[in-house]
Protein backbone atom coordinates (compact mmCIF):
# COMPACT_ATOMS: atom_id res chain seq x y z
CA UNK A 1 -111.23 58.32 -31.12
CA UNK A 2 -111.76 59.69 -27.61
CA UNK A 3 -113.26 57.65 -25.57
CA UNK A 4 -116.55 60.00 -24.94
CA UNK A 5 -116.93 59.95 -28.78
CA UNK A 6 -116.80 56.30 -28.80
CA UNK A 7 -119.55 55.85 -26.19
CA UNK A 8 -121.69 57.98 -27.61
CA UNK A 9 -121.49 56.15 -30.98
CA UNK A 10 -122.37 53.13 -29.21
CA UNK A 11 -125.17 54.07 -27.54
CA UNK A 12 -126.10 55.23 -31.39
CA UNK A 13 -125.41 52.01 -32.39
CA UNK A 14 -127.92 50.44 -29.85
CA UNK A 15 -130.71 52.70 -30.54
CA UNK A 16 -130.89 51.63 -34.30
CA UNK A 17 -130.08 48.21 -33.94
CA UNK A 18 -130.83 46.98 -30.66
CA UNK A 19 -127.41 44.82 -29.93
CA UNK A 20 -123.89 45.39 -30.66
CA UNK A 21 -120.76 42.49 -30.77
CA UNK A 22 -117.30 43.58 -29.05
CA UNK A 23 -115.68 42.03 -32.15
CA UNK A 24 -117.63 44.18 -34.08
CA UNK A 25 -117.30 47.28 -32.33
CA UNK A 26 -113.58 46.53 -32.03
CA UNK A 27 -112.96 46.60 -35.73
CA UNK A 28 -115.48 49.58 -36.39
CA UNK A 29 -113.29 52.01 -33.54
CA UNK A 30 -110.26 49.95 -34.32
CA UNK A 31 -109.39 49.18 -31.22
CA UNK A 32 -109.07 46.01 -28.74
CA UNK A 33 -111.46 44.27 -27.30
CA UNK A 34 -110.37 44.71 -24.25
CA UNK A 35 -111.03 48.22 -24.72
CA UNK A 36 -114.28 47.69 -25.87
CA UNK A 37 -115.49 45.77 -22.90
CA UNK A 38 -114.46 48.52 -20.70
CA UNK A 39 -116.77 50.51 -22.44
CA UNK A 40 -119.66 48.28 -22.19
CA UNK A 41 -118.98 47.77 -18.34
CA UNK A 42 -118.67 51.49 -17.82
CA UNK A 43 -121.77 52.00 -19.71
CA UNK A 44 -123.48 49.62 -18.02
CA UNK A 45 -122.63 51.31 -14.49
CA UNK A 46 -124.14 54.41 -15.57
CA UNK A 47 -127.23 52.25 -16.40
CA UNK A 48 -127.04 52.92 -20.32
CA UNK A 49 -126.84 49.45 -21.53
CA UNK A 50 -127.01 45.75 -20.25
CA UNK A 51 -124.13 43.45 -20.89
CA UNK A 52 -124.90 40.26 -22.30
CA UNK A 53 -122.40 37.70 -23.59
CA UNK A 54 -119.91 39.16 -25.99
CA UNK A 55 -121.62 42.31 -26.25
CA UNK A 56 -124.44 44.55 -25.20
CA UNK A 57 -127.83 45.31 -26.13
CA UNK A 58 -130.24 48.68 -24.84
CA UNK A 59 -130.98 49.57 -21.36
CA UNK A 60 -134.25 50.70 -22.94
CA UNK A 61 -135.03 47.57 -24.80
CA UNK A 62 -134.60 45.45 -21.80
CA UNK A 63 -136.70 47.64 -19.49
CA UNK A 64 -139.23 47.82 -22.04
CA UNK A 65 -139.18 44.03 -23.03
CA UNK A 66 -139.11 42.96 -19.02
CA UNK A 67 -142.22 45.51 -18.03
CA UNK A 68 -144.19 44.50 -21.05
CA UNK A 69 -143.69 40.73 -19.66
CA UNK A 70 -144.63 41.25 -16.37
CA UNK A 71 -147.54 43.33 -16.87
CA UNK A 72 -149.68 40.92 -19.66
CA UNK A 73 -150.71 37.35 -18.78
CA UNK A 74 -149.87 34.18 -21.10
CA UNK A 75 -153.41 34.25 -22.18
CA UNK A 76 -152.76 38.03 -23.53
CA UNK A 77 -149.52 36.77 -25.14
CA UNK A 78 -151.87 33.94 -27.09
CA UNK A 79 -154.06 36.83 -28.41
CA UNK A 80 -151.21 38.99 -30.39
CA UNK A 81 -150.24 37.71 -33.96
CA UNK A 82 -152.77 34.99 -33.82
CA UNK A 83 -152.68 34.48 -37.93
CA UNK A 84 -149.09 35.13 -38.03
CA UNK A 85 -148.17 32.35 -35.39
CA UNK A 86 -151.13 29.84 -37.02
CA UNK A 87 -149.16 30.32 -40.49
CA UNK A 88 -145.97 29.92 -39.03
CA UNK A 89 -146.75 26.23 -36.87
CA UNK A 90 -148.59 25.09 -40.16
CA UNK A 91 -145.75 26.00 -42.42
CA UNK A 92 -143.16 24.49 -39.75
CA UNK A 93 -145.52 21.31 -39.07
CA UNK A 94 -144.84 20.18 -42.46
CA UNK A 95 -141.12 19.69 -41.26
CA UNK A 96 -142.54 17.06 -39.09
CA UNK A 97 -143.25 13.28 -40.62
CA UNK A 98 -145.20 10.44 -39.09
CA UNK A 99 -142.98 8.65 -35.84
CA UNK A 100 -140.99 11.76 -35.41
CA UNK A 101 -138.83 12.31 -32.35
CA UNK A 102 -138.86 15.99 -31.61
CA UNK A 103 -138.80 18.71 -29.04
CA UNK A 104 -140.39 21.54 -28.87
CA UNK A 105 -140.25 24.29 -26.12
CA UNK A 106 -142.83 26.74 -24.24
CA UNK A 107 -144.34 29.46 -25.87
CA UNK A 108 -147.21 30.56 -27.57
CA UNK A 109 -145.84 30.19 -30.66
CA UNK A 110 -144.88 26.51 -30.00
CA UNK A 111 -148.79 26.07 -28.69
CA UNK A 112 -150.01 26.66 -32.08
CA UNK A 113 -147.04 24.59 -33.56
CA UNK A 114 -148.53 21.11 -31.50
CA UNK A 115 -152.19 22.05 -32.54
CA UNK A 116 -150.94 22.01 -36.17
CA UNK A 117 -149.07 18.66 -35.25
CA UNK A 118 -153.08 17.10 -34.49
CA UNK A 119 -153.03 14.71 -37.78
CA UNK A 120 -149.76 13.59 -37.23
CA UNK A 121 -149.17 9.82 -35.71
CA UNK A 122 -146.80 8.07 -33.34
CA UNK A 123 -144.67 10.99 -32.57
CA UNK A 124 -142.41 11.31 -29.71
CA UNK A 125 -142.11 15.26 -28.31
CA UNK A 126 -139.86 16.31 -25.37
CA UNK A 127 -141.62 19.86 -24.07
CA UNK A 128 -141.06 21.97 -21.05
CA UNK A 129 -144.28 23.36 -22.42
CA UNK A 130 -147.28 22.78 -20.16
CA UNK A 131 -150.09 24.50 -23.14
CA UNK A 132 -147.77 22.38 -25.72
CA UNK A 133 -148.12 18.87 -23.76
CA UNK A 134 -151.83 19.44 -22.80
CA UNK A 135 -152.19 20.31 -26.86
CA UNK A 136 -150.52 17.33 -28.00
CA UNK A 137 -152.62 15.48 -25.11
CA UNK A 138 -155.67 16.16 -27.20
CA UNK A 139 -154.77 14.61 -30.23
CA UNK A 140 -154.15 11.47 -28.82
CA UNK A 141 -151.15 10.28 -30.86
CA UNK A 142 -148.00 11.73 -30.10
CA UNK A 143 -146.24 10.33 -26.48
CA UNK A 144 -145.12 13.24 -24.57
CA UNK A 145 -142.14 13.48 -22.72
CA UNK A 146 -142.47 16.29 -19.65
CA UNK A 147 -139.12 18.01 -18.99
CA UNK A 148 -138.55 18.50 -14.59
CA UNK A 149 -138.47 21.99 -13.45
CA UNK A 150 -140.30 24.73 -11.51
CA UNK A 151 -143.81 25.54 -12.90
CA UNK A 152 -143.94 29.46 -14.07
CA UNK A 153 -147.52 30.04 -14.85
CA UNK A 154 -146.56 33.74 -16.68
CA UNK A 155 -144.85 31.10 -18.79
CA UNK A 156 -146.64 28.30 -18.77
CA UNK A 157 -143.50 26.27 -18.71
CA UNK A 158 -141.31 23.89 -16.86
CA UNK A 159 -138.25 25.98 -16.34
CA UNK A 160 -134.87 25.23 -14.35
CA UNK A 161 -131.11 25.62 -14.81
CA UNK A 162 -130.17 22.28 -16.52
CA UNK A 163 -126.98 20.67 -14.36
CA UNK A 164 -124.02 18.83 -16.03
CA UNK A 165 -125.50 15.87 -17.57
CA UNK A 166 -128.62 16.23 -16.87
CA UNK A 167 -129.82 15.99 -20.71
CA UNK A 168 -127.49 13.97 -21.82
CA UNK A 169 -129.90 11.22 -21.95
CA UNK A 170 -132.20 13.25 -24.44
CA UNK A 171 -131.68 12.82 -27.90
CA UNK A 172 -134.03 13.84 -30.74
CA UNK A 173 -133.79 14.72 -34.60
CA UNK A 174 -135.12 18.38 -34.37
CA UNK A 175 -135.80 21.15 -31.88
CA UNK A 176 -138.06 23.31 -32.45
CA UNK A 177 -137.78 26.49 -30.12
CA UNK A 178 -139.95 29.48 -29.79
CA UNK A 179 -137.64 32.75 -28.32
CA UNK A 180 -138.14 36.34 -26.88
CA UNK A 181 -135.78 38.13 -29.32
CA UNK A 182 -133.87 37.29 -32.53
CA UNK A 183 -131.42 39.42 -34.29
CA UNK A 184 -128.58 38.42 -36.96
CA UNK A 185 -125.79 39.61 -35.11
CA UNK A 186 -126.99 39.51 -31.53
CA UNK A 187 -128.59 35.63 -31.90
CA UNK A 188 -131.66 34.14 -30.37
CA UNK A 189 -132.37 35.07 -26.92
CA UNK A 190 -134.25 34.63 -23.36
CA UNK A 191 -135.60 37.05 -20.79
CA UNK A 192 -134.02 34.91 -17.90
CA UNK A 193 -130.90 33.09 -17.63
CA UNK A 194 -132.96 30.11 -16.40
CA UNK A 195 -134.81 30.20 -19.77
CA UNK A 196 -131.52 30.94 -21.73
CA UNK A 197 -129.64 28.19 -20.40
CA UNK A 198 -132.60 25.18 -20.38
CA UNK A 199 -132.79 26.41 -23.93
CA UNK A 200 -129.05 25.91 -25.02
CA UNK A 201 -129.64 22.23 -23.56
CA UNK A 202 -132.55 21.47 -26.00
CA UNK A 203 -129.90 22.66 -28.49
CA UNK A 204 -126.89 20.64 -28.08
CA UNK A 205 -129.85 17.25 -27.50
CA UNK A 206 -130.70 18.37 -31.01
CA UNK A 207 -129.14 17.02 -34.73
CA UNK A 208 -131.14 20.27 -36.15
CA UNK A 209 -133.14 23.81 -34.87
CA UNK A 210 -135.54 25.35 -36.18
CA UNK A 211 -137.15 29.06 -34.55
CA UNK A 212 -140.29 29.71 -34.57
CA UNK A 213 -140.97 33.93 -34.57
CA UNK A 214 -143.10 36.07 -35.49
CA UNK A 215 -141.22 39.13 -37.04
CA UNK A 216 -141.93 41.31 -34.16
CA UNK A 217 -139.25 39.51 -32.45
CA UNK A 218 -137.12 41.17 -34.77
CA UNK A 219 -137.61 44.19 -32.66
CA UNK A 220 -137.79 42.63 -29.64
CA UNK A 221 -134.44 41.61 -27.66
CA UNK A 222 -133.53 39.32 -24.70
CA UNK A 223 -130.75 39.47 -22.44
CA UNK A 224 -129.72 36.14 -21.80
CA UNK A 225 -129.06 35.07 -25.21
CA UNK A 226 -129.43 30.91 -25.91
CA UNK A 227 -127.21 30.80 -29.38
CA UNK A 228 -125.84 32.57 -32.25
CA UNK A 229 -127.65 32.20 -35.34
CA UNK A 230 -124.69 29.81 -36.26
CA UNK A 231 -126.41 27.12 -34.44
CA UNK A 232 -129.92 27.41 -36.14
CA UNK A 233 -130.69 25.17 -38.99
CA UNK A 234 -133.76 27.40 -40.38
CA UNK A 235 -135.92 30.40 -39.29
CA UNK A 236 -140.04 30.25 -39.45
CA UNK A 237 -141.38 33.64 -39.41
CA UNK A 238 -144.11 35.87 -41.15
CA UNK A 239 -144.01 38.05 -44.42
CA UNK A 240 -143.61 41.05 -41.95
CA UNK A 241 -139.80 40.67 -41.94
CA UNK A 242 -137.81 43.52 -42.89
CA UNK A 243 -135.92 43.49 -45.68
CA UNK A 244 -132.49 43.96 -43.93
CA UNK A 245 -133.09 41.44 -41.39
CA UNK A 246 -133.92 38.76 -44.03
CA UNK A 247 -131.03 39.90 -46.23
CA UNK A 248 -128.70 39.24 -42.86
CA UNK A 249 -129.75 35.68 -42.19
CA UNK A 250 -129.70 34.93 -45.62
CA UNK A 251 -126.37 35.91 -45.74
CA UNK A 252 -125.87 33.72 -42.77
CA UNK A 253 -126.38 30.78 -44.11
CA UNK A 254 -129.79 30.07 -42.10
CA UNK A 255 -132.89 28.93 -44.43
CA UNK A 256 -135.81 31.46 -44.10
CA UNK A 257 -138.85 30.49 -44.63
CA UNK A 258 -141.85 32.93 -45.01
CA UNK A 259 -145.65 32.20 -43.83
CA UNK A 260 -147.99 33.98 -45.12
CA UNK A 261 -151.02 34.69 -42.57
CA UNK A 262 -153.38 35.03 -45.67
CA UNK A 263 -152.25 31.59 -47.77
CA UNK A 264 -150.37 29.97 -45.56
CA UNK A 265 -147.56 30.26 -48.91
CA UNK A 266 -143.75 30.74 -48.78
């Protein structure tokens, strides 16, 4: 296939889906990877898409992900999906047993996950959530472990670039993380690297992960991506799901669980 032909199938490919692999571009043009990363770069240049690790994902996503972020506040962010985000922390709450050692990162996803942690006792969270610590704060029995960083207020959050070691001493039985975009084949993912990276930390301090999304992250994608879906123990998200993206993680291997914002059901 000539190379113009090739492009323009990938940009195709991004406009449906959002996020294409070089391994799986590479067997769909059969051709090398190499090859394939040329294209991405060159595409990139002309501002098409933006390269992320191992593949690529829209220009227009990004842009439109990244100006939607700036331009609402945290407190906007807390007022979309409201029943589909309660349904989802109560649903994933019952994950969570008395004396629990967890973490659980920012977001407003993982704000409504510590209110629905309120009748549990003696737990022990790890957050770089500031609405997440003051939450547990009210509830008066969980002790909270603040993670170091910069304060982003857009955010809400405690956010740095974690250096060697500098979790190592952090150890819990389940993380439970909150992300800007999910997709089967492109991951979970970050708007910022420093996000990304702090994120793959509270991974690897983890024995499992659960994600916490409602299923317009589905159509939403970040850059920096944290993990492929290889390192997630089970998905939390609404009955909103499409049917291809469920049938994809399914296939996976990853357990899916459904909330339902009416019952509160799987």
């Amino acid at each position: 296939m000539l190379k113009a032909a090739r492009h323009k199938e990938i940009i195709a490919l991004l406009q449906t889906g959002g996020v294409v692999e070089v391994s799986t571009l590479a067997d769909k043009f059969q051709t090398s990877p190499i090859t394939i990363r040329r294209d991405l770069i060159e595409l990139h240049e002309r501002g098409l898409v933006e390269r992320t690790h191992g593949g690529a994902v829209s220009g227009e996503v990004i842009a439109e992900g990244w100006a939607r972020y700036e331009s609402i506040s945290y407190a906007e962010r807390e007022r979309e999906n409201v029943r589909e985000k309660k349904a989802i922390a109560e649903l994933a709450a019952q994950l969570v047993s008395d004396g629990d050692c967890i973490l659980v990162n920012a977001g407003t996803t993982s704000r409504n996950f510590a209110e629905a942690l309120r009748g549990h006792h003696n737990l022990h969270v790890v957050t770089n959530g500031l609405t997440v610590a003051v939450e547990l704060a009210r509830s008066q029995n969980a002790s909270v472990y603040f993670l170091p960083g910069t304060i982003d207020f857009k955010k809400m959050a405690s956010v740095c670039r974690p250096g060697p070691g500098m979790f190592d001493d952090i150890t819990v039985r389940a993380a439970f993380l909150g992300v800007n975009g999910i997709s089967p084949t492109g991951g979970i993912s970050m708007l910022s690297q420093e996000e990304a990276a702090m994120n793959r930390a509270f991974i690897d301090a983890a024995q499992s992960v659960t994600v916490l999304v409602d299923s317009s992250k589905f159509h939403s994608q970040g850059v920096f991506r944290i993990a492929k879906l290889d390192r997630v123990t089970r998905i939390f998200t609404d009955s909103a799901i499409g049917d291809e993206s469920r049938r994809a993680i399914e296939a996976l291997g990853v357990e899916l669980l459904i909330a339902s914002p009416d019952d509160g059901s799987t």
